[in-house]
N, C-alpha and C. Protein backbone atom coordinates (compact mmCIF):
# COMPACT_ATOMS: atom_id res chain seq x y z
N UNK A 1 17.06 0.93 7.75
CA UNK A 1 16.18 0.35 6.76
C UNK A 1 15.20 1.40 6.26
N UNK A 2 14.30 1.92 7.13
CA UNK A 2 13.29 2.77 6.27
C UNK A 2 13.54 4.45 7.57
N UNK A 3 14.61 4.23 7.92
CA UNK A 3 14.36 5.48 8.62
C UNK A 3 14.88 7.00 8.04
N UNK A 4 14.24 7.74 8.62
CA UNK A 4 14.88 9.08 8.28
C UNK A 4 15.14 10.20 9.75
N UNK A 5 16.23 11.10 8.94
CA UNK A 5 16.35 11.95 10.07
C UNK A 5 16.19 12.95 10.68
N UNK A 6 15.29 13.23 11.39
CA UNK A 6 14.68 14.07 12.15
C UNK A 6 15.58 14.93 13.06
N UNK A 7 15.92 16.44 12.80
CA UNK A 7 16.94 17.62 14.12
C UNK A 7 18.10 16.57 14.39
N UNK A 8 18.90 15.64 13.36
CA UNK A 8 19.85 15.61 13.45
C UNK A 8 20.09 13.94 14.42
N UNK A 9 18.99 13.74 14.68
CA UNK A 9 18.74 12.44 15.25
C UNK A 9 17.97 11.10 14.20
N UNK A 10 18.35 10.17 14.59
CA UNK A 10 17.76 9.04 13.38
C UNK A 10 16.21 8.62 14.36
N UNK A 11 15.28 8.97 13.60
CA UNK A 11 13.90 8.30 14.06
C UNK A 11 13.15 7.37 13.48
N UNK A 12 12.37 6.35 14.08
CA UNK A 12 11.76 5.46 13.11
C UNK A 12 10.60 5.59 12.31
N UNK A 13 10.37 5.55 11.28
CA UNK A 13 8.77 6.30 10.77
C UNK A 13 7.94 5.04 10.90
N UNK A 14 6.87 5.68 10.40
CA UNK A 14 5.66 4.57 10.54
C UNK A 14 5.41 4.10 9.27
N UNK A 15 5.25 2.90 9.19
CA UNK A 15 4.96 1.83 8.31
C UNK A 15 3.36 1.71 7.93
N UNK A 16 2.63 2.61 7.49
CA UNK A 16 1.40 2.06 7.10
C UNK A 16 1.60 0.99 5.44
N UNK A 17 0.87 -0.10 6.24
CA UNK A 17 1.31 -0.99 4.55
C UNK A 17 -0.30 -1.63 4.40
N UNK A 18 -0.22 -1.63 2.68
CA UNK A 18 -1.40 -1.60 2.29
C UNK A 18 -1.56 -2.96 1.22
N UNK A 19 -2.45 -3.26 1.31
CA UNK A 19 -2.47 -4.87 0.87
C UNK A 19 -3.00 -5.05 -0.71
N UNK A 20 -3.10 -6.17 -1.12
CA UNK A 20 -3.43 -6.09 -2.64
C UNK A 20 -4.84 -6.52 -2.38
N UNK A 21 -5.75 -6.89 -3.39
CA UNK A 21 -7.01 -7.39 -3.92
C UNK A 21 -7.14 -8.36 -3.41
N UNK A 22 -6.50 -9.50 -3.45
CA UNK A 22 -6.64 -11.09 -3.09
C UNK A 22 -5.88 -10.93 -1.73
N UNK A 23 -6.06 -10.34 -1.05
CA UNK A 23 -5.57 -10.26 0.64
C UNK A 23 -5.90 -9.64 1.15
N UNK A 24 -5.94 -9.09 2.78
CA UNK A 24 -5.93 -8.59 3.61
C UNK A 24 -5.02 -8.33 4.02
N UNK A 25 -4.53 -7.22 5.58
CA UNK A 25 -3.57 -6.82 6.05
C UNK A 25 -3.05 -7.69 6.72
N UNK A 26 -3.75 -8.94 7.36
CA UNK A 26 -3.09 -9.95 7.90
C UNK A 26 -1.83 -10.62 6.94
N UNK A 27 -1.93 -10.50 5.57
CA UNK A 27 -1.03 -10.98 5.21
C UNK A 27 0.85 -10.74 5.54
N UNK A 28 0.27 -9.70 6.39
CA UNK A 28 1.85 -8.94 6.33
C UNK A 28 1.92 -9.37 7.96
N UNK A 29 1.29 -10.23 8.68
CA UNK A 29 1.80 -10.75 10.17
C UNK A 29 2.96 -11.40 10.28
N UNK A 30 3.83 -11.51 9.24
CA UNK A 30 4.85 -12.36 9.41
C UNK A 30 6.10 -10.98 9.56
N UNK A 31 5.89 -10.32 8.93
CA UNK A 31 6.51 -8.88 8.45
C UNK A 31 6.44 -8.08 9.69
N UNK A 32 5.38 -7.72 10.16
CA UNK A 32 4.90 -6.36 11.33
C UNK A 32 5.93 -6.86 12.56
N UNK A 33 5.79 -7.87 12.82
CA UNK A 33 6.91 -7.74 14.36
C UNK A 33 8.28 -7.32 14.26
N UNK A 34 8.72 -8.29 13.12
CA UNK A 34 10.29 -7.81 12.77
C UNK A 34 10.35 -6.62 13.26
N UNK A 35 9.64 -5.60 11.96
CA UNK A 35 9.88 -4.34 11.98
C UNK A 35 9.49 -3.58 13.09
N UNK A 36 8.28 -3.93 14.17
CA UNK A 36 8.68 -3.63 15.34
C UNK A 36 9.35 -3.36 16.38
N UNK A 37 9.88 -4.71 16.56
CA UNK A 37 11.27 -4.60 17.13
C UNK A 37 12.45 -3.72 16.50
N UNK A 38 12.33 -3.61 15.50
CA UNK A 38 13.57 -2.75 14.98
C UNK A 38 13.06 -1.03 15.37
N UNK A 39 11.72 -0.64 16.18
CA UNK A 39 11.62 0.68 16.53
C UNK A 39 10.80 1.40 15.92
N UNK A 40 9.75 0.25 15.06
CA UNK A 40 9.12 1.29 13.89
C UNK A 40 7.82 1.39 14.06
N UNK A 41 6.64 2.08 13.85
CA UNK A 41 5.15 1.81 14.29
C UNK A 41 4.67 1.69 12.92
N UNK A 42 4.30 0.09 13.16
CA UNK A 42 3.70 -0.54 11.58
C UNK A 42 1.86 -0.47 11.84
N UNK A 43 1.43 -0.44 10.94
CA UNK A 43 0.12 -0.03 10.95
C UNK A 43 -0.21 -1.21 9.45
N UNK A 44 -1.20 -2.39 9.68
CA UNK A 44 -1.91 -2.78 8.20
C UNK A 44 -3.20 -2.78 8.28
N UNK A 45 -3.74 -1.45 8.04
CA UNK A 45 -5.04 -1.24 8.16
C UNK A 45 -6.12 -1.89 6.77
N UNK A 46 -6.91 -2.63 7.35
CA UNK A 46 -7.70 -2.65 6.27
C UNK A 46 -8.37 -2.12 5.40
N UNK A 47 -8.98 -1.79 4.21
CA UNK A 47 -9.64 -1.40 3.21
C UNK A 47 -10.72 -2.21 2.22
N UNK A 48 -12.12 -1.49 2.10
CA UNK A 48 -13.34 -2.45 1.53
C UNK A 48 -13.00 -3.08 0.17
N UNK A 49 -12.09 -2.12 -0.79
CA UNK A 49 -12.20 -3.04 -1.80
C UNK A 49 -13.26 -2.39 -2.84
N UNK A 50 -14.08 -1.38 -2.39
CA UNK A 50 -15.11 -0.78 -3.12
C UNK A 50 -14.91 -0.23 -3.99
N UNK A 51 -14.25 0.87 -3.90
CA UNK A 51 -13.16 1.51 -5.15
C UNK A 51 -12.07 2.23 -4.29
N UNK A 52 -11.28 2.22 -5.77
CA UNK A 52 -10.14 2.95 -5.39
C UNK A 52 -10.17 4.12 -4.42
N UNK A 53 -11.09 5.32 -5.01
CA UNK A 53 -11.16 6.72 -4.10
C UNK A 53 -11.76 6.16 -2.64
N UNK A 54 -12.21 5.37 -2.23
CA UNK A 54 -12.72 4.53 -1.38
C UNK A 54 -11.54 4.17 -0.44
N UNK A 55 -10.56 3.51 -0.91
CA UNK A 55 -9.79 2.42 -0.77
C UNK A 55 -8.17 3.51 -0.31
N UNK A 56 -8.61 5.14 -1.09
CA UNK A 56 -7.33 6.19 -0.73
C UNK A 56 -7.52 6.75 0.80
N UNK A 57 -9.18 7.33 0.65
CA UNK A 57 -9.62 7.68 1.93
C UNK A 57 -9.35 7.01 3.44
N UNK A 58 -9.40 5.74 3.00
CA UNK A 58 -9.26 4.36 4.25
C UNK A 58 -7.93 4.77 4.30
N UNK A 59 -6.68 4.70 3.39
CA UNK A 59 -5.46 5.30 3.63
C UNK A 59 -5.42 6.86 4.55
N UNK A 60 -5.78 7.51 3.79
CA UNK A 60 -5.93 8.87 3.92
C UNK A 60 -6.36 8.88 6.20
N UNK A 61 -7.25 8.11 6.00
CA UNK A 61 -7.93 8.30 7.31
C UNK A 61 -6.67 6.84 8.64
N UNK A 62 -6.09 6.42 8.10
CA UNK A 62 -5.10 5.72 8.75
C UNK A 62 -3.74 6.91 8.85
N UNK A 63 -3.51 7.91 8.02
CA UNK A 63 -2.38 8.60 8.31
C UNK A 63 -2.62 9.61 9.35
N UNK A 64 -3.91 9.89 9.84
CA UNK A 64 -4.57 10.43 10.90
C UNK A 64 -4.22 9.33 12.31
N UNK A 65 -3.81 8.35 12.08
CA UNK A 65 -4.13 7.56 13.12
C UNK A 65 -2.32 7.28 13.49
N UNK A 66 -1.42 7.98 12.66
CA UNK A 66 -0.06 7.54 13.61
C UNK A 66 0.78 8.43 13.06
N UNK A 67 1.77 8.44 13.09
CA UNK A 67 3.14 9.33 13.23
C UNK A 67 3.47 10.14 11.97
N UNK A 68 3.67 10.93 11.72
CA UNK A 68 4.23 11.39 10.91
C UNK A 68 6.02 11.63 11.17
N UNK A 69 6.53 11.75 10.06
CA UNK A 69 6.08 11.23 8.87
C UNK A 69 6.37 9.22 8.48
N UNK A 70 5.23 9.56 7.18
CA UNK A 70 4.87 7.83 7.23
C UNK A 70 5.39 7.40 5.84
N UNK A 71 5.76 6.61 5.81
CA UNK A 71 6.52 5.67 4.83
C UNK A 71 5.59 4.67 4.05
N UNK A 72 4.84 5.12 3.09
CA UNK A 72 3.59 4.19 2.73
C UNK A 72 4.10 3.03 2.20
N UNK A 73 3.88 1.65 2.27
CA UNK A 73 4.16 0.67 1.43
C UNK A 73 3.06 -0.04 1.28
N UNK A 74 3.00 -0.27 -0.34
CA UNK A 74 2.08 -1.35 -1.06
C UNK A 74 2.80 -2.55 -1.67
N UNK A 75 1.59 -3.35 -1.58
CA UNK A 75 2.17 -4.41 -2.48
C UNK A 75 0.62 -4.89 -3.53
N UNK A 76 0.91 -5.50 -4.22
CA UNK A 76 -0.27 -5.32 -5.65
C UNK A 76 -0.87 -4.21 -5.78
N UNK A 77 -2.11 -4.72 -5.50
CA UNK A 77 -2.91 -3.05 -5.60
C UNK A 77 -2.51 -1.96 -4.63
N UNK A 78 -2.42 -2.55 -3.63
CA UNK A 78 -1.85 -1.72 -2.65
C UNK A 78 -0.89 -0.32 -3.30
N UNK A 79 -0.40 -0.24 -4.69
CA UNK A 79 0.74 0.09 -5.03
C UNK A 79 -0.06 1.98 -5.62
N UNK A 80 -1.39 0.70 -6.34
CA UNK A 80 -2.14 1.96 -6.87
C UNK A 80 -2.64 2.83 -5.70
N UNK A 81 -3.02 2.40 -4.09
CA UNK A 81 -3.17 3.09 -3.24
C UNK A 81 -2.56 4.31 -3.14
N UNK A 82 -0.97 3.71 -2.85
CA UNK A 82 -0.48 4.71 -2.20
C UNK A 82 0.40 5.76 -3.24
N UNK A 83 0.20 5.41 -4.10
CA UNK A 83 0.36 6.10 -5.37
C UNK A 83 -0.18 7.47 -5.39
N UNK A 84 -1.70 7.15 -5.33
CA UNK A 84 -2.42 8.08 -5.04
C UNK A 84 -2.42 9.10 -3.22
N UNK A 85 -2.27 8.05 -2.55
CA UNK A 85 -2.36 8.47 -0.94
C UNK A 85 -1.21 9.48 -0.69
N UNK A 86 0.14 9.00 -1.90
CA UNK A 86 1.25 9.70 -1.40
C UNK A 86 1.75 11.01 -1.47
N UNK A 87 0.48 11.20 -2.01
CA UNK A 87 0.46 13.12 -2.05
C UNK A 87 0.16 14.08 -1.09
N UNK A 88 -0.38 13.32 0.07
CA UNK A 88 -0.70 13.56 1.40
C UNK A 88 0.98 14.13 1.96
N UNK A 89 0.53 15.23 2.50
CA UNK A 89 2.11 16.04 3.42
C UNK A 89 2.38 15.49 4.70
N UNK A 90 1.49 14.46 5.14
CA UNK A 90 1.98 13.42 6.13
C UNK A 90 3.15 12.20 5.51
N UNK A 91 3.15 12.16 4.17
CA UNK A 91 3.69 11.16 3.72
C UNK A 91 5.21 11.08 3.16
N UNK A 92 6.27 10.93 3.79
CA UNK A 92 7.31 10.83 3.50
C UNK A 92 8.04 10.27 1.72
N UNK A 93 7.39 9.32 2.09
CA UNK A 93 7.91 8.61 0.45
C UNK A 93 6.80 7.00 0.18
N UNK A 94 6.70 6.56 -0.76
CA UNK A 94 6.51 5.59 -0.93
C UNK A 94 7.53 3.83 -1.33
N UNK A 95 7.14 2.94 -0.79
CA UNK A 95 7.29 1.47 -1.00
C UNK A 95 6.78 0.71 -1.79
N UNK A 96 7.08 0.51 -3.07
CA UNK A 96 6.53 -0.28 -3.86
C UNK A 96 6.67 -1.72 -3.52
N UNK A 97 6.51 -3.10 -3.68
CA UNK A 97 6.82 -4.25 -2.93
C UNK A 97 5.71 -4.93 -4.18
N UNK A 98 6.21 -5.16 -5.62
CA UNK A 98 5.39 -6.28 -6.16
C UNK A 98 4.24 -5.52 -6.77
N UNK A 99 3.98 -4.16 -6.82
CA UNK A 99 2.98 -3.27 -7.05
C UNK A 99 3.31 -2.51 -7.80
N UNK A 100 1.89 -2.24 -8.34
CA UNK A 100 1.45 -1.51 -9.25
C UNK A 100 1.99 0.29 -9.14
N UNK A 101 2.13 1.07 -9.99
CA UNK A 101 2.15 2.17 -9.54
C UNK A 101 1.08 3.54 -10.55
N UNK A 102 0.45 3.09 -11.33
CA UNK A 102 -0.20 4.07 -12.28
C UNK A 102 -0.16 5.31 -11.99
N UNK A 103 0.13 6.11 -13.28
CA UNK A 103 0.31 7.69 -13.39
C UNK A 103 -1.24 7.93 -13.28
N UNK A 104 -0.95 9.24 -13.31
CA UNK A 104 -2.58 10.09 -12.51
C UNK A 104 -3.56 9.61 -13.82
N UNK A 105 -2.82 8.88 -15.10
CA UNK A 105 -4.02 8.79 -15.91
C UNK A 105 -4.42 7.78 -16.25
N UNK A 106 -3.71 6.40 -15.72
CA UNK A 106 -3.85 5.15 -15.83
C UNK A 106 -4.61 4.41 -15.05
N UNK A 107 -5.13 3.10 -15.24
CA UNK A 107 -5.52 2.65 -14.11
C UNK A 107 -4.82 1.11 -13.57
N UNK A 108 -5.08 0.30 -12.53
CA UNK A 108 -4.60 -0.87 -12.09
C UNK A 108 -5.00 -1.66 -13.54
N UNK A 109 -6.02 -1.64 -13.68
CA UNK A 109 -6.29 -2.76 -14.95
C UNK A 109 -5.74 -2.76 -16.01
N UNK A 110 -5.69 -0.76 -16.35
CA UNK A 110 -5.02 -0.96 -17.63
C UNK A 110 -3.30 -0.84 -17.45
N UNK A 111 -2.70 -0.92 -16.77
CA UNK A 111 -1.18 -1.22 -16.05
C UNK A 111 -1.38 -3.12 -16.62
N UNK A 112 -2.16 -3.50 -15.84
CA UNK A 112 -2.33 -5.02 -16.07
C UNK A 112 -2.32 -5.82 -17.82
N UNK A 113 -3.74 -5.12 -18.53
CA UNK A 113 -3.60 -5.17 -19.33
C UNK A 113 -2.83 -5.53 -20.77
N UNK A 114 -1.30 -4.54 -20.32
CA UNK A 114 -0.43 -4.32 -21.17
C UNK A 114 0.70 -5.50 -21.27
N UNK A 115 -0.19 -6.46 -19.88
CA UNK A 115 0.68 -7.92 -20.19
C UNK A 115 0.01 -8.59 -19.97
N UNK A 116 0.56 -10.14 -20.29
CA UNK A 116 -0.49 -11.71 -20.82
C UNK A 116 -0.70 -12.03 -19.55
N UNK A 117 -2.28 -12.34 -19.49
CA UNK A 117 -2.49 -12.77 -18.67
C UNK A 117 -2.52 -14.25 -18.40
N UNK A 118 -2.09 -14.16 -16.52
CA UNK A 118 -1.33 -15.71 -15.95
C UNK A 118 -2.40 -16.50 -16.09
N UNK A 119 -2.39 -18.11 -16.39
CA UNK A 119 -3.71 -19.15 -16.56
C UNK A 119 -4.59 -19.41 -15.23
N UNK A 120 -3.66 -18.46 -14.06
CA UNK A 120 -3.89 -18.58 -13.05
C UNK A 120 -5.48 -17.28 -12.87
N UNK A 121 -5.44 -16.54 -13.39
CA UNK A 121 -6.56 -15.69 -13.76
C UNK A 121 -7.81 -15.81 -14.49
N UNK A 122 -7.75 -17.24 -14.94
CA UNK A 122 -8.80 -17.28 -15.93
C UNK A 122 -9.83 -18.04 -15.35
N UNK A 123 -9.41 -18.19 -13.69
CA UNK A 123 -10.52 -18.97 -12.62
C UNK A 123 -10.82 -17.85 -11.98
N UNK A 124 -10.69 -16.45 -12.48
CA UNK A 124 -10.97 -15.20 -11.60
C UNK A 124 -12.52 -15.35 -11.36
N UNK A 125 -12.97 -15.21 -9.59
CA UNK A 125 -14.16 -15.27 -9.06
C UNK A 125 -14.75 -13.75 -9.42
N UNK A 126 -14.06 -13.08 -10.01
CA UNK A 126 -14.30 -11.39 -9.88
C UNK A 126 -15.24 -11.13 -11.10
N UNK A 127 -16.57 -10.39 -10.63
CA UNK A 127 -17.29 -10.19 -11.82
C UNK A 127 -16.65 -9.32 -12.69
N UNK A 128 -15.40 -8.83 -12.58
CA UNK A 128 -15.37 -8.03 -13.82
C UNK A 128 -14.03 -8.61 -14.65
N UNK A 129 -13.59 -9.82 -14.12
CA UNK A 129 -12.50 -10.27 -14.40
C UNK A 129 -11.10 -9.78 -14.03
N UNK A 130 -10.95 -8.58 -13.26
CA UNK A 130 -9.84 -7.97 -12.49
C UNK A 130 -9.17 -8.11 -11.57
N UNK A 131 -8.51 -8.39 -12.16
CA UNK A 131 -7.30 -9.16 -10.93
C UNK A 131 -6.45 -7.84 -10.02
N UNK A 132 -5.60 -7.91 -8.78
CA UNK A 132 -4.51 -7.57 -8.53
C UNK A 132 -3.58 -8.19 -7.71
């Protein structure tokens, strides 16, 4: 599934997965054991939400905390994370999952933007109206 091969042997990488706006890393508790058992060291570290460069660092400082090499996966915002995170030489490749991915000159909003927004957004609690 997400492995690669290491001196000719198959090893499991590590799963740091990164969550969207309207969640936390708990969301992925249904997810983390599977992939446990299958040999892999999953990591869903949390992040404030403050800003993005904020939100890379919290990445950045979780790839310090397990195996290389790591297999980043996002899902919503999560996507713009590791987008950015995945330039790190700890980082094998990235997982998109439902996420965003903006080029170095775009941002999550304006990715969003460029389509209609769901009626489900227009109860957004977010002072700036930004969803992910």
């Amino acid at each position: 599934m997400f492995s690669l091969p290491v001196g000719g042997a198959r090893a499991r990488s590590c799963l740091p997965i990164r969550h969207g706006i309207w969640a936390d890393g708990s969301c992925f508790s249904k997810v983390i054991p599977p992939l446990q058992a299958e040999g892999y060291e999953v990591m869903a570290a949390q992040y404030g939400l403050d800003s993005n460069v904020e939100d890379v660092a919290a990445t950045l400082r979780t790839l310090g905390r397990v195996h290389s090499p790591a297999i980043l996966v996002g899902h919503s915002y999560g996507g713009t994370v590791i987008t950015a995170a995945g330039t790190d030489d700890r980082v094998a490749g990235p997982v998109y999952i439902c996420a965003l991915g903006p080029d170095e000159t775009e941002t999550s909003q304006g990715q969003q933007d460029k389509y209609p927004k769901t009626p489900v957004f227009s109860r957004s609690t977010s002072p700036t109206g930004a969803c992910g």
